[in-house]
C-alpha atoms as a PDB file:
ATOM      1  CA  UNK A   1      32.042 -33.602 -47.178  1.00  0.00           C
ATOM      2  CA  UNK A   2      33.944 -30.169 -47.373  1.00  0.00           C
ATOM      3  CA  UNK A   3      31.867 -27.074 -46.298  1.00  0.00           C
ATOM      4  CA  UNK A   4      30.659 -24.901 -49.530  1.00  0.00           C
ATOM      5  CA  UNK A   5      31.574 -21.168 -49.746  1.00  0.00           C
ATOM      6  CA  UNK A   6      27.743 -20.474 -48.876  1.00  0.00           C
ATOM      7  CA  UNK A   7      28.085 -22.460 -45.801  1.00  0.00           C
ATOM      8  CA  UNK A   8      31.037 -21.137 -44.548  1.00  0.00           C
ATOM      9  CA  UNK A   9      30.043 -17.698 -44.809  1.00  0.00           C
ATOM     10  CA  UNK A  10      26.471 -18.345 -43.264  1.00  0.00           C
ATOM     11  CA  UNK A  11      28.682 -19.682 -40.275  1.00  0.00           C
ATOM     12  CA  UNK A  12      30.566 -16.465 -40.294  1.00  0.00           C
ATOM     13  CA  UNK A  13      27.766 -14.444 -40.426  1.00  0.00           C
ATOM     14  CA  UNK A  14      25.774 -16.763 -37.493  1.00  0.00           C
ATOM     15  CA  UNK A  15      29.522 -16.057 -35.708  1.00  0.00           C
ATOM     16  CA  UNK A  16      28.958 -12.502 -36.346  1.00  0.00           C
ATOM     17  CA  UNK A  17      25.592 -12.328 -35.045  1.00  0.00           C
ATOM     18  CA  UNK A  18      26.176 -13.975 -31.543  1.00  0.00           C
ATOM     19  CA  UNK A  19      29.162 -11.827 -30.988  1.00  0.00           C
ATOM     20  CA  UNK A  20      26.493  -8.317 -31.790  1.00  0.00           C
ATOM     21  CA  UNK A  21      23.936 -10.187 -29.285  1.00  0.00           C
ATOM     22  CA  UNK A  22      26.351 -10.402 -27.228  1.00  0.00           C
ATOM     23  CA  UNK A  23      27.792  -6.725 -27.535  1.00  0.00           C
ATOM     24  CA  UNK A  24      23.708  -5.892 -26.704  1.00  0.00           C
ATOM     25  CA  UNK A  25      23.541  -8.064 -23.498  1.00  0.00           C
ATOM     26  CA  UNK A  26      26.289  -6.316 -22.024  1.00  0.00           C
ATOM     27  CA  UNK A  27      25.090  -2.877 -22.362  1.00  0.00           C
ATOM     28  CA  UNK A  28      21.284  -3.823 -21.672  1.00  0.00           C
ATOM     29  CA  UNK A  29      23.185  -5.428 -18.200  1.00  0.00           C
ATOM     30  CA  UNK A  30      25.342  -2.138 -17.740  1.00  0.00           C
ATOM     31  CA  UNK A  31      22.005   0.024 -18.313  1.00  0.00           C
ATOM     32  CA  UNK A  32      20.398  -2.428 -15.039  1.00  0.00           C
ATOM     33  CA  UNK A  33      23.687  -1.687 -13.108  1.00  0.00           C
ATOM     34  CA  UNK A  34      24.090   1.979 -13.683  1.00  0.00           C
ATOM     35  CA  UNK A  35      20.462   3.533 -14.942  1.00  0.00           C
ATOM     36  CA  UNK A  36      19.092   6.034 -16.547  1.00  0.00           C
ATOM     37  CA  UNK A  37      21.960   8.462 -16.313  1.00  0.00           C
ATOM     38  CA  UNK A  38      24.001   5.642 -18.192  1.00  0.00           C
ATOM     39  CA  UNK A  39      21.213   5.393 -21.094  1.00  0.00           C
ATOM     40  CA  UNK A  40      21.968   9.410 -21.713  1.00  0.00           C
ATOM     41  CA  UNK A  41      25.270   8.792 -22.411  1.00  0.00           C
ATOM     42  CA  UNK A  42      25.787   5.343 -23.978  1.00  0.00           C
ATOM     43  CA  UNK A  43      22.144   5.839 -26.296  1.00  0.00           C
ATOM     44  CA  UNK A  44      24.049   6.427 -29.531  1.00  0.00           C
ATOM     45  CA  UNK A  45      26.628   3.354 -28.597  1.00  0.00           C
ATOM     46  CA  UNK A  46      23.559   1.216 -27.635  1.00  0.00           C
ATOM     47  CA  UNK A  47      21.871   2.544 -31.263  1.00  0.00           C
ATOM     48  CA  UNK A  48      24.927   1.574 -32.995  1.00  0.00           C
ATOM     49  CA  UNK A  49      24.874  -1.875 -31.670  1.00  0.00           C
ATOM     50  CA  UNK A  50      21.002  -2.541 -31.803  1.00  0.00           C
ATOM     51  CA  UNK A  51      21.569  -1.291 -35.533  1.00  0.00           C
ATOM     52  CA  UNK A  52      24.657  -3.633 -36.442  1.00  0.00           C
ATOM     53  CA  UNK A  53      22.753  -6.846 -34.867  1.00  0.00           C
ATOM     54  CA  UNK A  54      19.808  -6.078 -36.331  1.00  0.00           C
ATOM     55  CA  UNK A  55      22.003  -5.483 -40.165  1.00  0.00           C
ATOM     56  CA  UNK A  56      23.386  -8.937 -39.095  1.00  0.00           C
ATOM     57  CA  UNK A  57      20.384 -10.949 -38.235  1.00  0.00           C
ATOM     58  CA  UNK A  58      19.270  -9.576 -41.967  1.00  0.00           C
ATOM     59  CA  UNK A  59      22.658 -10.986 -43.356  1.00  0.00           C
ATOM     60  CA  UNK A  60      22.328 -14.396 -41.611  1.00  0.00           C
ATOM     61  CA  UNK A  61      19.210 -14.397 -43.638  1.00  0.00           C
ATOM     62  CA  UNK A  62      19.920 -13.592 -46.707  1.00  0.00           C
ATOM     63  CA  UNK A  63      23.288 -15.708 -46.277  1.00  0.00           C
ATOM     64  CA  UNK A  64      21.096 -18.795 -44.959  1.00  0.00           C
ATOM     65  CA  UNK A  65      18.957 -18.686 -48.362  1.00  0.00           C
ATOM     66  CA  UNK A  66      22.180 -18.905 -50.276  1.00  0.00           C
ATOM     67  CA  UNK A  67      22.599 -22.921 -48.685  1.00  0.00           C
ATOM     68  CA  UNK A  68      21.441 -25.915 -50.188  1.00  0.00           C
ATOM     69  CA  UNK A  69      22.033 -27.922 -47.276  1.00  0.00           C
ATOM     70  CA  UNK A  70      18.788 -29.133 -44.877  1.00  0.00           C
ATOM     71  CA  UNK A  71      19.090 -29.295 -41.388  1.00  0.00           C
ATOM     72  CA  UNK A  72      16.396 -31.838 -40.369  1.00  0.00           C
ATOM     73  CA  UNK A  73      13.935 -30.317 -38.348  1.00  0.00           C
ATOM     74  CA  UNK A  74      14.718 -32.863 -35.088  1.00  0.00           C
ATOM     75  CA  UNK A  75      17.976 -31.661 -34.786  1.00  0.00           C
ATOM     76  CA  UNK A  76      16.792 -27.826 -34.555  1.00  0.00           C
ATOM     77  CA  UNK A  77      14.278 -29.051 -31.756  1.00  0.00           C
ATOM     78  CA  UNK A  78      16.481 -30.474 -30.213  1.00  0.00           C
ATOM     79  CA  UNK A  79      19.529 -27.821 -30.499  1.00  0.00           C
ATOM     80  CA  UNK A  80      16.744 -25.355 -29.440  1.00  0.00           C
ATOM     81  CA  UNK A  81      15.956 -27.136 -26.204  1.00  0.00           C
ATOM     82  CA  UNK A  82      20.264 -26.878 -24.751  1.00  0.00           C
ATOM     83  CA  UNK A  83      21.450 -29.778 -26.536  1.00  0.00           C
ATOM     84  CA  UNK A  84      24.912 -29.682 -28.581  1.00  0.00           C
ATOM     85  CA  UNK A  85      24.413 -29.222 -32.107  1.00  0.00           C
ATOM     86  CA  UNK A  86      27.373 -31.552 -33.079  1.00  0.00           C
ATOM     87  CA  UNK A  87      25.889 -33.977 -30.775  1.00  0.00           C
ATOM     88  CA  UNK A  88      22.313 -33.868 -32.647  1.00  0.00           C
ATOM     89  CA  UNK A  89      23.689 -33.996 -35.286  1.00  0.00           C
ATOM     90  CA  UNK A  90      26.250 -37.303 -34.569  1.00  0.00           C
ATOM     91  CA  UNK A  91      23.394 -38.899 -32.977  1.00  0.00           C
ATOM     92  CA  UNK A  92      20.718 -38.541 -36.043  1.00  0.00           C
ATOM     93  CA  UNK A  93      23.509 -39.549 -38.367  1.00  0.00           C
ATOM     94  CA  UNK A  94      23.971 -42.945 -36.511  1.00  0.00           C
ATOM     95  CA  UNK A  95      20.346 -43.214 -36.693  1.00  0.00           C
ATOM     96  CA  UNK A  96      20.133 -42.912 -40.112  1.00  0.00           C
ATOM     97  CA  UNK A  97      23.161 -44.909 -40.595  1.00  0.00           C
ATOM     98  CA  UNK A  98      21.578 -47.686 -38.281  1.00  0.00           C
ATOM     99  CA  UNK A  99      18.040 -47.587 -40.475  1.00  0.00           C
ATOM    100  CA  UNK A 100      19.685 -47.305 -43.491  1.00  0.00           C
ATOM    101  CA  UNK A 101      21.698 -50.670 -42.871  1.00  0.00           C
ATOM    102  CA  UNK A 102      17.984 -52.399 -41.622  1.00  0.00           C
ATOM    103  CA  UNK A 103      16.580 -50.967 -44.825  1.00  0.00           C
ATOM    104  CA  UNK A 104      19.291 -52.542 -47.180  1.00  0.00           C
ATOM    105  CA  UNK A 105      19.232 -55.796 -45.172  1.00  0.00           C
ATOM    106  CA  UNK A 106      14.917 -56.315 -45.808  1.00  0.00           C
ATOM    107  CA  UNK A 107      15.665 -55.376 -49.541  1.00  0.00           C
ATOM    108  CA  UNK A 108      18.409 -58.064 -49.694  1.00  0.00           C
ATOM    109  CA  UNK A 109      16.206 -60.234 -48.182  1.00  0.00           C
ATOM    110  CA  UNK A 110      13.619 -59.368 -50.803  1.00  0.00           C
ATOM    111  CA  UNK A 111      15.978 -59.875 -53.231  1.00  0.00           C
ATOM    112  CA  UNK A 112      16.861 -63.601 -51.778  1.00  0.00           C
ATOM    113  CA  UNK A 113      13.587 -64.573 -51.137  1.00  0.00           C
ATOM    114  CA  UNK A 114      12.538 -63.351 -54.747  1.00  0.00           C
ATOM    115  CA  UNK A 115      15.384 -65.909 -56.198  1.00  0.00           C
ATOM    116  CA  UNK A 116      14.558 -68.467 -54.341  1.00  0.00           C
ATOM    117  CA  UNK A 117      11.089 -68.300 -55.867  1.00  0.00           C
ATOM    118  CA  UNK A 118      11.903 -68.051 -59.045  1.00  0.00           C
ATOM    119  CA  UNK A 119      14.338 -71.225 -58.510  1.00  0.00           C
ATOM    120  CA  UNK A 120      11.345 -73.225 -57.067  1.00  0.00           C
ATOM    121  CA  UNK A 121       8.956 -71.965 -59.452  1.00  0.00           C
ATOM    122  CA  UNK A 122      11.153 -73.234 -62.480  1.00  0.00           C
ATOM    123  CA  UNK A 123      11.706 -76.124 -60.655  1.00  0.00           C
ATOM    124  CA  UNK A 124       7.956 -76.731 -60.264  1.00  0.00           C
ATOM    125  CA  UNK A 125       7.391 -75.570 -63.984  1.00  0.00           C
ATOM    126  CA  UNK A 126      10.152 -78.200 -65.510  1.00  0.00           C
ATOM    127  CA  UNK A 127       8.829 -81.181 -62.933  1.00  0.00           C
ATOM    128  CA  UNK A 128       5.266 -80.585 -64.311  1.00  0.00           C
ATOM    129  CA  UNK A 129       6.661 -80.786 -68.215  1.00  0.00           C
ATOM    130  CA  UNK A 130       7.849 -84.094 -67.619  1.00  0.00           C
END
């Protein structure tokens, strides 16, 4: 399944966004290192940035209302606690893969036993005609 134009950008703009955080950490960890005298002259710098993450938090959210794709909930819990996405995600798709297979397999069944019946039933029904 090729990624749609809307999901592509979202990943741009998701991208984006972790590069501003980023861009923050850095000078909230210079500001620790060097103090207030470093706050008076980076403040505009550290405006500018605070401004351009917070104008790209904003676009991953208008961008993520764009995509039709679901992300089951399980695999953001579980993304959210350290795993790797890709991971989650490989792992719930076997799962659903593996119950999908068990599902199709009780419906064939269904489907056998439900011939069979109607096989003995006729059987039954032509035997008592006789």
């Amino acid at each position: 399944m090729a990624a749609t134009p809307e999901l592509k950008a979202l990943e741009k703009a998701v991208e984006d966004t972790i590069e501003s955080i980023w861009k923050c950490m850095t000078q909230a960890h210079d500001l620790g290192q060097h103090g207030p005298e470093y706050l008076k002259q980076s403040q505009s710098s550290l405006k500018e940035n605070l401004d351009e993450l917070i104008s790209k938090v904003v676009k991953v959210d208008t961008t993520s209302r764009k995509v039709d794709d679901l992300v089951p909930v399980e695999v953001i819990h579980r993304s959210d606690r350290g795993q790797n996405p890709d991971e989650v995600t490989q792992k719930y798709l076997e799962d659903v893969l593996l119950k999908n297979s068990e599902a199709r397999a009780r419906i064939l069944g269904a489907h056998s036993l439900e011939e069979s019946l109607k096989t003995h039933l006729q059987m039954w029904e032509q035997t008592e005609d006789t």
